[in-house]
N, C-alpha and C. Protein backbone atom coordinates (compact mmCIF):
# COMPACT_ATOMS: atom_id res chain seq x y z
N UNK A 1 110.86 85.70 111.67
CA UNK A 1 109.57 85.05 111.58
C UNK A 1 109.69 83.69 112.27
N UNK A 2 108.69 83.52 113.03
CA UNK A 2 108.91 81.98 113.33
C UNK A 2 108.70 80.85 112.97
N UNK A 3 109.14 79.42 113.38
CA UNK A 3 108.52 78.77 112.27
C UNK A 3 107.27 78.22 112.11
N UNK A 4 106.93 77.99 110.84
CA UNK A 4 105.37 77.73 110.17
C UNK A 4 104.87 76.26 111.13
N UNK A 5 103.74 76.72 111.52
CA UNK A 5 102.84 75.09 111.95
C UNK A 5 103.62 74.06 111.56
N UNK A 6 102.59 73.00 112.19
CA UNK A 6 103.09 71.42 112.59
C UNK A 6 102.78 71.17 111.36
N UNK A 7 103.86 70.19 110.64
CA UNK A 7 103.81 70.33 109.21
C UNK A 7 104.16 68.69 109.46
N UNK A 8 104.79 68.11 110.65
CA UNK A 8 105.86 66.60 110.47
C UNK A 8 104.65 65.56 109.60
N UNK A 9 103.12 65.79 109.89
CA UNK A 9 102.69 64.83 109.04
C UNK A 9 101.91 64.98 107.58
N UNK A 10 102.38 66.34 107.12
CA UNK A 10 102.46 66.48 105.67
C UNK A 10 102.92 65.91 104.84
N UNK A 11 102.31 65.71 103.63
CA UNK A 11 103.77 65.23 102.66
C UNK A 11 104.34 66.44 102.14
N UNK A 12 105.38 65.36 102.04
CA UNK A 12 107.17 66.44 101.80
C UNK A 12 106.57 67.72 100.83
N UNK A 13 105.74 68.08 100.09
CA UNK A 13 105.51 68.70 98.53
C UNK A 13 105.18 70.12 99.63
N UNK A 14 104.11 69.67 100.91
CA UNK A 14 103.87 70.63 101.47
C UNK A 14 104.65 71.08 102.33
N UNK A 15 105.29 69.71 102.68
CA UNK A 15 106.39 71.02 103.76
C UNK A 15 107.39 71.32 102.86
N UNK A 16 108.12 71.06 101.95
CA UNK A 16 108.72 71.94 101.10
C UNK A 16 108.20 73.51 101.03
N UNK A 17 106.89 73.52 100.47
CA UNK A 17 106.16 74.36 100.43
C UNK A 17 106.15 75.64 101.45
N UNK A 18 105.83 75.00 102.80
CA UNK A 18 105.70 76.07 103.76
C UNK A 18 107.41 76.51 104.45
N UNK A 19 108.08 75.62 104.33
CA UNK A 19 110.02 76.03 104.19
C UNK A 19 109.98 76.94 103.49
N UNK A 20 109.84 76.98 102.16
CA UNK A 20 110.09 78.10 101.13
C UNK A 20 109.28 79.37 101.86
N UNK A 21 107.95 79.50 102.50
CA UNK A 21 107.94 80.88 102.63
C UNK A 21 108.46 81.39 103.60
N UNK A 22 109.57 80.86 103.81
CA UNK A 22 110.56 81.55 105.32
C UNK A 22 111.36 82.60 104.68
N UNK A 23 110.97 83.34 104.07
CA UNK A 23 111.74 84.72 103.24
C UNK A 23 111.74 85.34 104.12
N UNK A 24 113.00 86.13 104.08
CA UNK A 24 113.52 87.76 105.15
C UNK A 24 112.25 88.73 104.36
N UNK A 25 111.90 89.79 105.08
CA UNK A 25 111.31 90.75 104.87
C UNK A 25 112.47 91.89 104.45
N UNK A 26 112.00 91.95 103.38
CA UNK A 26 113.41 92.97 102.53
C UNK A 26 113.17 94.62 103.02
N UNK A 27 111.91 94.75 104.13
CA UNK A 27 111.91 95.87 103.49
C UNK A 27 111.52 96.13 105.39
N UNK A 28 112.12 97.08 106.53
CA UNK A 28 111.87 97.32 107.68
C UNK A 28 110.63 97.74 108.17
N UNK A 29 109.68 97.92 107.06
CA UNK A 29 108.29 98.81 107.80
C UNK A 29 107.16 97.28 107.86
N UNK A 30 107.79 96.19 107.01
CA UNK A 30 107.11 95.12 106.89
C UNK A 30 106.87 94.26 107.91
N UNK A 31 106.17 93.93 108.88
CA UNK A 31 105.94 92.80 109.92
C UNK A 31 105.17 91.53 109.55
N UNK A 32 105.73 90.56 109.51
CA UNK A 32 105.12 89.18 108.93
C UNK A 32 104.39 88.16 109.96
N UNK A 33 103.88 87.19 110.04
CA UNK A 33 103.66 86.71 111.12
C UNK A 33 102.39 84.97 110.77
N UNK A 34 102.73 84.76 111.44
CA UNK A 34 101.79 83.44 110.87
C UNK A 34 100.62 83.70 111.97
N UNK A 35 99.71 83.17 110.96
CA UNK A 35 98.40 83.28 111.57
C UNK A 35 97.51 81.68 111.36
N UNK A 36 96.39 81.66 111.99
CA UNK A 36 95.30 80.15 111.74
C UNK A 36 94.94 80.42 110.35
N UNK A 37 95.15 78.96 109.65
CA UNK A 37 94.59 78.95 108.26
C UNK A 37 93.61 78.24 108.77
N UNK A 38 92.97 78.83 107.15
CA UNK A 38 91.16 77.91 106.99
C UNK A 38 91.33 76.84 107.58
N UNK A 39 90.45 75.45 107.80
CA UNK A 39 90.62 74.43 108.06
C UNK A 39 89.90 73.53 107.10
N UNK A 40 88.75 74.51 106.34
CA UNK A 40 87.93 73.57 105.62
C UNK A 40 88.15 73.77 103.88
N UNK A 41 88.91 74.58 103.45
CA UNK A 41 89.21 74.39 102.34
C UNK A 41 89.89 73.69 101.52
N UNK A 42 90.64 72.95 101.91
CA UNK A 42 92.10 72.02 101.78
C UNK A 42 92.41 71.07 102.88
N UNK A 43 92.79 70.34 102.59
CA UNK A 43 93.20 68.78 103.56
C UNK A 43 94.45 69.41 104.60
N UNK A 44 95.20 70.54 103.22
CA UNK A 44 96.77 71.14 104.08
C UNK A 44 96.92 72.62 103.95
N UNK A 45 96.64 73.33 104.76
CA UNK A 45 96.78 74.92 104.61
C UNK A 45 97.48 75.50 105.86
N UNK A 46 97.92 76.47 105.52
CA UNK A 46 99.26 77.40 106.04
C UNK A 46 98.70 79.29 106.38
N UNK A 47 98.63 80.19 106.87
CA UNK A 47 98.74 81.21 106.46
C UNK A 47 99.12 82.07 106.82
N UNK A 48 99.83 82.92 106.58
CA UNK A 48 100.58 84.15 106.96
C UNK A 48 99.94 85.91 106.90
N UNK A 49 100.27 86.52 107.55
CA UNK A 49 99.69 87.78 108.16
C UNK A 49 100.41 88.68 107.97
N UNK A 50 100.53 90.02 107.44
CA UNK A 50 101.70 90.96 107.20
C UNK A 50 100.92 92.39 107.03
N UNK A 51 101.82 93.29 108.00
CA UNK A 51 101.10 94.71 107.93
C UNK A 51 102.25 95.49 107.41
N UNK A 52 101.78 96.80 106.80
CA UNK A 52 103.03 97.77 106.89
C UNK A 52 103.03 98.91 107.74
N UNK A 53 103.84 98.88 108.10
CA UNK A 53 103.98 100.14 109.28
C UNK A 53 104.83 101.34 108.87
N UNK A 54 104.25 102.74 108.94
CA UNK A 54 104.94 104.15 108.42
C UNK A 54 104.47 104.65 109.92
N UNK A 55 105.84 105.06 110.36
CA UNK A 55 105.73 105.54 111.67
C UNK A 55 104.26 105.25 112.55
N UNK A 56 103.43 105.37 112.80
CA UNK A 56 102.52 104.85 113.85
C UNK A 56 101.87 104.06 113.42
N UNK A 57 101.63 104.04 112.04
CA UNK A 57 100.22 103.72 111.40
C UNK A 57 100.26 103.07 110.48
N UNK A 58 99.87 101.72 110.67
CA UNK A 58 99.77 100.82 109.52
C UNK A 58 98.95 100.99 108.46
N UNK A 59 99.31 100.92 107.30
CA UNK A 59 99.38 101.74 105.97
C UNK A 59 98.58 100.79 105.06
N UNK A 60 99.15 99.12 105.44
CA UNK A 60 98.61 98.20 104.71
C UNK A 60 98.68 97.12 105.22
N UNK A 61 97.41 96.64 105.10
CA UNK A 61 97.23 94.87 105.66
C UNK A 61 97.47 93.93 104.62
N UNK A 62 97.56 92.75 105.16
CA UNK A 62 97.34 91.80 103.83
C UNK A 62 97.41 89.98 104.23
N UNK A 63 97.01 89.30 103.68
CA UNK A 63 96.81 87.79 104.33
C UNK A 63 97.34 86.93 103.04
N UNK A 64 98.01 85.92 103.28
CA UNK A 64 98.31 84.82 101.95
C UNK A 64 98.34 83.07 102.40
N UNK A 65 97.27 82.61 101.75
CA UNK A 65 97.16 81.47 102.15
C UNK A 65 97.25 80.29 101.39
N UNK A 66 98.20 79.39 101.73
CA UNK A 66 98.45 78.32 100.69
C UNK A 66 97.40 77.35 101.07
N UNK A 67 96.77 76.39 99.76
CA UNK A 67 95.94 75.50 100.05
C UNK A 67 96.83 74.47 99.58
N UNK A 68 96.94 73.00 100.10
CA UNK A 68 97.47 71.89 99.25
C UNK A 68 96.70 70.60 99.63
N UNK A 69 96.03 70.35 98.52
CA UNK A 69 95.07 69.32 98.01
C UNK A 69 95.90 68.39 97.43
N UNK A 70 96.47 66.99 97.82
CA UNK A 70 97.29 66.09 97.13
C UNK A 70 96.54 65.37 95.97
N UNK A 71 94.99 65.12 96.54
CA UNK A 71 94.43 64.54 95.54
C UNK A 71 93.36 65.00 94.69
N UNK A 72 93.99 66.42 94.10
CA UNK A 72 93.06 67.12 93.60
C UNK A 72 91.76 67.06 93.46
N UNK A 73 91.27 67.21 94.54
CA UNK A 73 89.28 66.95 94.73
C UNK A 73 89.02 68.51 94.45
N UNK A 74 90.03 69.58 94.38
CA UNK A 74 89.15 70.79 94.72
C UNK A 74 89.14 71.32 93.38
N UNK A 75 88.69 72.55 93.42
CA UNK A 75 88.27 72.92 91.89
C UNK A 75 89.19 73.99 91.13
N UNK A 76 90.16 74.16 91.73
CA UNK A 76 91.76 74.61 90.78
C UNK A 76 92.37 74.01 90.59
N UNK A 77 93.18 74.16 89.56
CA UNK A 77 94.15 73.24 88.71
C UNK A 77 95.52 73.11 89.64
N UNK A 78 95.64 71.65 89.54
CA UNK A 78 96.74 71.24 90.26
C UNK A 78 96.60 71.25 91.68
N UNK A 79 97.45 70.95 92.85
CA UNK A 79 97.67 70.51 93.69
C UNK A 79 97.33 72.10 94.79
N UNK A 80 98.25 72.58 94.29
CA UNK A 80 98.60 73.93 95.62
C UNK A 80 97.38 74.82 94.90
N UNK A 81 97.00 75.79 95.49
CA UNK A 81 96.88 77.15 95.76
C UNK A 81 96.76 78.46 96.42
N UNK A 82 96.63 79.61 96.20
CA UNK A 82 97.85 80.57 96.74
C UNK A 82 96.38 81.50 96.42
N UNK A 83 95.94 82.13 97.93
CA UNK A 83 95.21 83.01 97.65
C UNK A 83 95.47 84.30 98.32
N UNK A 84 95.50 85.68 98.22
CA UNK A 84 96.43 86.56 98.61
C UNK A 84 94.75 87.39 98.72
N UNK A 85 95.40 88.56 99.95
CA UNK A 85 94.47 89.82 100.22
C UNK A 85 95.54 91.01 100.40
N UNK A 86 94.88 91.87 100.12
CA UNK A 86 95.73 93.04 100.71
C UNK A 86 94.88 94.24 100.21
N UNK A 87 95.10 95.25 102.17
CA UNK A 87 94.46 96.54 101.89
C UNK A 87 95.16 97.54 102.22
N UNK A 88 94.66 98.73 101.75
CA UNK A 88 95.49 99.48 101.80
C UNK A 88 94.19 101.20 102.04
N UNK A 89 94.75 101.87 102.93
CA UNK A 89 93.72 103.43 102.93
C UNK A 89 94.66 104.12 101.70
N UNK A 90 93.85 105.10 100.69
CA UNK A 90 93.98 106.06 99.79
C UNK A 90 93.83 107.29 99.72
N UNK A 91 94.84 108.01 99.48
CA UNK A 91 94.57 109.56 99.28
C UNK A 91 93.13 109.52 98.60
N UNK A 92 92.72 110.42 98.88
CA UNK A 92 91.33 111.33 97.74
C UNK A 92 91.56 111.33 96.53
N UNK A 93 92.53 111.78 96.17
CA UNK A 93 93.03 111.64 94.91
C UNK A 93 93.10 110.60 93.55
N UNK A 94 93.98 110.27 94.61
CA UNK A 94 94.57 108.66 93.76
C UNK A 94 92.54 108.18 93.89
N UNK A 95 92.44 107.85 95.37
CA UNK A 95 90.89 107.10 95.44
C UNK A 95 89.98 107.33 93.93
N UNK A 96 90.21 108.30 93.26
CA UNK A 96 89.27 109.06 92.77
C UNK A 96 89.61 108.96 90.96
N UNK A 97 90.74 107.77 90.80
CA UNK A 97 91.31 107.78 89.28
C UNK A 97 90.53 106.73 89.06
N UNK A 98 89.52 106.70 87.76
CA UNK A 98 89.35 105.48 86.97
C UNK A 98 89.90 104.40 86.53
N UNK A 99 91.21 104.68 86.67
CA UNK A 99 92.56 103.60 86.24
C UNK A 99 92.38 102.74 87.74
N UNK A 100 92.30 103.04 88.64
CA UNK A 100 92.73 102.55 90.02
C UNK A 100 92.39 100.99 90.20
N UNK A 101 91.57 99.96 89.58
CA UNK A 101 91.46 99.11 89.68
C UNK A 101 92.76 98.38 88.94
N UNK A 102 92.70 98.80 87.68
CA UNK A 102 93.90 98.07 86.65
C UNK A 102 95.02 98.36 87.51
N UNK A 103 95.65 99.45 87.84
CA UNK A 103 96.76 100.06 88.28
C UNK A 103 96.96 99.10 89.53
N UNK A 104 96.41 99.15 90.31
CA UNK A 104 96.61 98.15 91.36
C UNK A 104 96.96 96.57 90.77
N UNK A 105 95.73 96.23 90.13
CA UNK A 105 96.03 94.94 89.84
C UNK A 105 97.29 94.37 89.09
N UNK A 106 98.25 95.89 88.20
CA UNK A 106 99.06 95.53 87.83
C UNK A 106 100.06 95.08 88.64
N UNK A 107 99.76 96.00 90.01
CA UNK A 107 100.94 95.73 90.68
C UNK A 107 101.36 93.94 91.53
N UNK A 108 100.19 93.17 91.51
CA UNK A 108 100.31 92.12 91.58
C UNK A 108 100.89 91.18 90.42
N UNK A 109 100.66 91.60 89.14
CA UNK A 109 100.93 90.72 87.84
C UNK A 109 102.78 91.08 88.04
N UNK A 110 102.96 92.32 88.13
CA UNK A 110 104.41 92.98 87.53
C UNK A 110 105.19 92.02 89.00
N UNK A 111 104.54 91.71 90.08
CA UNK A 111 105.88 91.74 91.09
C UNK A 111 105.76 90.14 91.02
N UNK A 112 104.24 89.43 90.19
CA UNK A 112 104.83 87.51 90.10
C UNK A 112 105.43 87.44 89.17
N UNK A 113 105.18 88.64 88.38
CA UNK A 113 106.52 88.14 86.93
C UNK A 113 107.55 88.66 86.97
N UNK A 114 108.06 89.91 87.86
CA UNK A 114 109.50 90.08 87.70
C UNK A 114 110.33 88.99 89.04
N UNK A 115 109.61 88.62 90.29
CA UNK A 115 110.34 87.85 90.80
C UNK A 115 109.92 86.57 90.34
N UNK A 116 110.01 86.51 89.40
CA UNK A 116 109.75 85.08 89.42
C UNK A 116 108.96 84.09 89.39
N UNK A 117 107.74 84.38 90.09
CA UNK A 117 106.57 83.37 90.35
C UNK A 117 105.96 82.87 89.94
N UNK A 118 106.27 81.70 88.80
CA UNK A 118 105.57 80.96 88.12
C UNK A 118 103.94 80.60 88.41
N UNK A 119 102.73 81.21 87.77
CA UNK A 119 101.77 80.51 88.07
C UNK A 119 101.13 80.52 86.74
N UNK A 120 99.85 79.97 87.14
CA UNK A 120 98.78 79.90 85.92
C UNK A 120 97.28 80.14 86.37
N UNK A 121 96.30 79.90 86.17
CA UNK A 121 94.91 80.67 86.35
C UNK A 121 94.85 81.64 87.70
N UNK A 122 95.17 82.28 87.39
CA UNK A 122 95.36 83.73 88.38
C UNK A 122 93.76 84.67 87.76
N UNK A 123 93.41 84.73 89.04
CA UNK A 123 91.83 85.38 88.99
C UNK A 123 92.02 86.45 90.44
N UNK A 124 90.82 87.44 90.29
CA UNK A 124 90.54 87.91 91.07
C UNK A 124 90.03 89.35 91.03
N UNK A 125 89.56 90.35 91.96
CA UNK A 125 88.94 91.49 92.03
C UNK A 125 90.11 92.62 92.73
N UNK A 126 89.34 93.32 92.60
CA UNK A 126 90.24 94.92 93.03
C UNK A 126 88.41 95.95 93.45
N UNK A 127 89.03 96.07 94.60
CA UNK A 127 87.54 97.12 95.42
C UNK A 127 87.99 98.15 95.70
N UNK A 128 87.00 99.18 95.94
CA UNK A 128 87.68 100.77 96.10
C UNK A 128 86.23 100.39 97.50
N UNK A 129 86.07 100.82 98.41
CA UNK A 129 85.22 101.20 99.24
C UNK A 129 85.52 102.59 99.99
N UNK A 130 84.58 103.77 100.20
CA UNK A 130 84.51 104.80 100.80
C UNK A 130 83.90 105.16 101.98
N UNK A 131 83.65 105.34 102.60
CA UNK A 131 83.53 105.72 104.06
C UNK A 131 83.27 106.90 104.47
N UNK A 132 82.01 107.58 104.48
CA UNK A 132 81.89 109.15 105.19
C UNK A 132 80.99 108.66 106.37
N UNK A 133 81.15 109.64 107.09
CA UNK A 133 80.86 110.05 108.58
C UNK A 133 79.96 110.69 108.59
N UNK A 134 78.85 110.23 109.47
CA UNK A 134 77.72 111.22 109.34
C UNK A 134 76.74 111.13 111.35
N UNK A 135 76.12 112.20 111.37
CA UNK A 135 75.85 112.37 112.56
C UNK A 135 76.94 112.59 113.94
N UNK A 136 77.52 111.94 114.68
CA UNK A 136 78.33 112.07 115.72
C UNK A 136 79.75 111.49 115.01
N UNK A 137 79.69 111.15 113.98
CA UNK A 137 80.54 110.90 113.05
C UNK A 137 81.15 112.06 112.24
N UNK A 138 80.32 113.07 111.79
CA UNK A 138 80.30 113.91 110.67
C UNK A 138 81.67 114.20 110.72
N UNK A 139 82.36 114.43 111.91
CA UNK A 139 83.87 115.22 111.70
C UNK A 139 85.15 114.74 111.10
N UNK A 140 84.89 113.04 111.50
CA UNK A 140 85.89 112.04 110.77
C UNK A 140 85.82 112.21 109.10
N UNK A 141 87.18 112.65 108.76
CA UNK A 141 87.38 112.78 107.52
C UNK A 141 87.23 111.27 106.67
N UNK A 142 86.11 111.72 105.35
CA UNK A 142 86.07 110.34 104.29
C UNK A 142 87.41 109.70 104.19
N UNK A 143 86.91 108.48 103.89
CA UNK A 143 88.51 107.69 104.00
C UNK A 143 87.91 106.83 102.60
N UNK A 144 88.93 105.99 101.95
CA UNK A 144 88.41 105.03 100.82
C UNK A 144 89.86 103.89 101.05
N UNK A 145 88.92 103.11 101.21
CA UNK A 145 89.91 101.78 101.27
C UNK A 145 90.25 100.59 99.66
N UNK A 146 91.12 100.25 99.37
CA UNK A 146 91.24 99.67 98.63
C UNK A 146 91.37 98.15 98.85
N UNK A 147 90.98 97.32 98.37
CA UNK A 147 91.28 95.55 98.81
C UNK A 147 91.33 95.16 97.55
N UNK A 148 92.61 94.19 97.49
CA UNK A 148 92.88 93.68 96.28
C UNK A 148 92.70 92.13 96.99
N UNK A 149 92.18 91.54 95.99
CA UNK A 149 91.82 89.52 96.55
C UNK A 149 92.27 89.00 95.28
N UNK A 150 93.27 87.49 95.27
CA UNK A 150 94.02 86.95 94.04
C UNK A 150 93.96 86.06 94.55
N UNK A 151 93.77 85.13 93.82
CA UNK A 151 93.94 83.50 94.10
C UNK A 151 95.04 82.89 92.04
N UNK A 152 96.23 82.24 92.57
CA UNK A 152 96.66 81.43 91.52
C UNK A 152 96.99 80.08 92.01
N UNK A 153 97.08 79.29 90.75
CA UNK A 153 98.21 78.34 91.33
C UNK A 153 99.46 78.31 90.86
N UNK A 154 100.58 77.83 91.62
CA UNK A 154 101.65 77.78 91.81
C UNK A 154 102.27 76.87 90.55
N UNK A 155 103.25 77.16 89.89
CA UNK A 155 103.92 75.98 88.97
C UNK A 155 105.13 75.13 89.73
N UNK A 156 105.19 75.33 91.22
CA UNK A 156 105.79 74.53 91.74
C UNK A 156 106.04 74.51 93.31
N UNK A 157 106.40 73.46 94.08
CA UNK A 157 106.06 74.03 95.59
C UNK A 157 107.14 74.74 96.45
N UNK A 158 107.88 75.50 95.74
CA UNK A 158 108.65 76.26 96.18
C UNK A 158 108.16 77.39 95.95
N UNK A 159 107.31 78.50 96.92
CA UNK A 159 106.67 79.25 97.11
C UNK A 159 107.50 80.88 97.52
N UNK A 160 108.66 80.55 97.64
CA UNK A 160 109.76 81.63 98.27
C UNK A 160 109.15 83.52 97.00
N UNK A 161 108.96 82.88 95.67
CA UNK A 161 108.99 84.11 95.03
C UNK A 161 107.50 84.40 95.23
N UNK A 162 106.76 83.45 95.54
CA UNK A 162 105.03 84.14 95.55
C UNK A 162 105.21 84.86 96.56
N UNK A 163 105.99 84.43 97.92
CA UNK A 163 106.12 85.15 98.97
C UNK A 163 106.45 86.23 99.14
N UNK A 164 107.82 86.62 98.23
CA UNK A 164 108.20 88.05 97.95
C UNK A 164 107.25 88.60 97.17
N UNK A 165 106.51 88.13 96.30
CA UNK A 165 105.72 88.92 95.17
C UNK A 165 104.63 89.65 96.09
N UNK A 166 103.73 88.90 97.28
CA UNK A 166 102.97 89.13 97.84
C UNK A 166 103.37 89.97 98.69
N UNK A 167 104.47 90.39 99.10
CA UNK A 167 105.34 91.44 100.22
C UNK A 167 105.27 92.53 99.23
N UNK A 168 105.94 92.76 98.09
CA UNK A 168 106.25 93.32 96.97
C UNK A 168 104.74 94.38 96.62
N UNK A 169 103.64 93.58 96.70
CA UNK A 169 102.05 93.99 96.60
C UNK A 169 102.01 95.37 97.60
N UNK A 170 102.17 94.08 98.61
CA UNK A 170 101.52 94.91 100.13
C UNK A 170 101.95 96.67 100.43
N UNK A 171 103.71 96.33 99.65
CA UNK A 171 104.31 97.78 99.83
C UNK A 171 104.05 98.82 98.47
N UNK A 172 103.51 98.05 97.46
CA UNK A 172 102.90 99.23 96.87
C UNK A 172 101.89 99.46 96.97
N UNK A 173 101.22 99.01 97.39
CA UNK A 173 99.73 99.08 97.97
C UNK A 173 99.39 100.40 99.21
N UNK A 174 101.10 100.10 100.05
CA UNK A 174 101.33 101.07 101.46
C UNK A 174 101.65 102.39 100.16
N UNK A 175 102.25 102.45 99.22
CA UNK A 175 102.94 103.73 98.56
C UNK A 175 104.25 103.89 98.72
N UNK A 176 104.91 103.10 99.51
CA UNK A 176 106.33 102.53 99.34
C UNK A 176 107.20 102.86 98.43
N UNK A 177 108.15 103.51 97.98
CA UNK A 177 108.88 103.07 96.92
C UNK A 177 109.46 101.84 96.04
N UNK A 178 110.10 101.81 95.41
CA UNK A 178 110.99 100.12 95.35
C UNK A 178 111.96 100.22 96.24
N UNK A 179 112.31 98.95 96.61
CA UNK A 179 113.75 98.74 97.60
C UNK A 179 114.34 99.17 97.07
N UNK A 180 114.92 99.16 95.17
CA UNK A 180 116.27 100.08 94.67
C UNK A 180 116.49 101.43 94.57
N UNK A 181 114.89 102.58 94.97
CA UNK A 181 114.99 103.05 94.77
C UNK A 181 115.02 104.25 96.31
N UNK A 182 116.21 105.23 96.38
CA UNK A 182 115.98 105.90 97.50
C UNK A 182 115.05 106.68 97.76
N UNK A 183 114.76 107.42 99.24
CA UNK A 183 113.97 108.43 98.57
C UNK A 183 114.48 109.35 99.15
N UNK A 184 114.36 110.37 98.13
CA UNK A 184 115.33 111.32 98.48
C UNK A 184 115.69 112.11 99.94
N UNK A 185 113.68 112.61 100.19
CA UNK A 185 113.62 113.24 101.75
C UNK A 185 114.50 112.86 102.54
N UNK A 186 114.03 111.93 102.73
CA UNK A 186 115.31 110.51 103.42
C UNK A 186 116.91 110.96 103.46
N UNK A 187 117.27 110.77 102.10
CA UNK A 187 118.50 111.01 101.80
C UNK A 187 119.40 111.98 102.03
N UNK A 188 118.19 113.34 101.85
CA UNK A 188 119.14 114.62 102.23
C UNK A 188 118.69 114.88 103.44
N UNK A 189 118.19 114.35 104.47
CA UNK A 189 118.04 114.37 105.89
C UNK A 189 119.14 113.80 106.25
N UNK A 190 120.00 112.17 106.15
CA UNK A 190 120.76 111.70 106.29
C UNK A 190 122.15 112.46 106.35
N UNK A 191 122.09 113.33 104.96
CA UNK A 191 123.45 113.69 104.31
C UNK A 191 123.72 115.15 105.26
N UNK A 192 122.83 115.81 105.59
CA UNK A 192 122.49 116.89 106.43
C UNK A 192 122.94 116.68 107.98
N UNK A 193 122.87 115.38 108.60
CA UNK A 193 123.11 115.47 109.79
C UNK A 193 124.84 114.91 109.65
């Protein structure tokens, strides 16, 4: 990844801040990338861009943007905040479970609290949108997209675990496994050749 914007006339809290999200991508289908943050939300903002890629086709998008307000004028608590997107296309199936909002959203709560990521007023939505084709369209198969949107703040400006947490999202969001866990197809293809 390269490095984050012109930061030399930040204060230190923020470039601390944007240092910390220089995390390796743990996981090879992940591409990270910095992109233009807002300009009008925050005095100091940063933001980063990340897709997942399964052989041709990117599986899942997603955007995370730090805000840092030194003199808290804005209307979240404390200094930083951390607002995250991520989408993802859905089987029919899955598209089609009543759980699918919670289920998703867990997967944001479970990956700031097992790595780590201290925050506090964490808000946000979970969308299912569907898509059929009709007229010169009709043949394109329905698709249903999912978008998860989170905004918290940070309990400190070392941002390294929101960063993984938000990677962590994106790949269950793609249907990913966990990094600890193999998968098998995989495995006995490997063991086979």
């Amino acid at each position: 990844m390269p490095p984050l914007g012109r930061v030399d006339d930040a204060p230190p809290a923020f470039r601390r801040a944007v240092e910390s999200l220089h995390v390796p991508a743990v996981r090879p289908e992940v591409v990270i990338e910095e992109i233009p943050a807002p300009q009008r939300l925050a005095p100091y903002a940063v933001a980063m861009s990340a897709s997942v890629r399964v052989g041709d086709d990117d599986v899942a998008l997603g955007r995370l943007i730090v805000l840092y307000d030194p003199d808290d004028t804005r209307d979240w608590p404390g200094p930083f905040r951390v607002v995250a997107y991520a989408s993802a296309d859905l089987e029919t199936e899955i598209a089609s479970d009543p759980l699918l909002g919670q289920v998703a959203w867990s997967w944001l709560v479970e990956a700031l609290t097992s790595l780590g990521a201290e925050h506090h007023t964490l808000s946000g939505t979970v969308t299912r949108a569907t898509s059929e084709g009709f007229a010169a369209k009709a043949d394109e198969p329905t698709t249903t997209e999912l978008e998860l949107r989170a905004s918290w703040s940070p309990s400190t400006d070392d941002l390294s675990a929101h960063m993984r947490a938000w990677l962590a999202l994106l790949s269950s969001a793609a249907g990913l496994p966990p990094v600890d866990v193999t998968d098998i197809a995989q495995h006995r293809q490997r063991t086979a050749d």
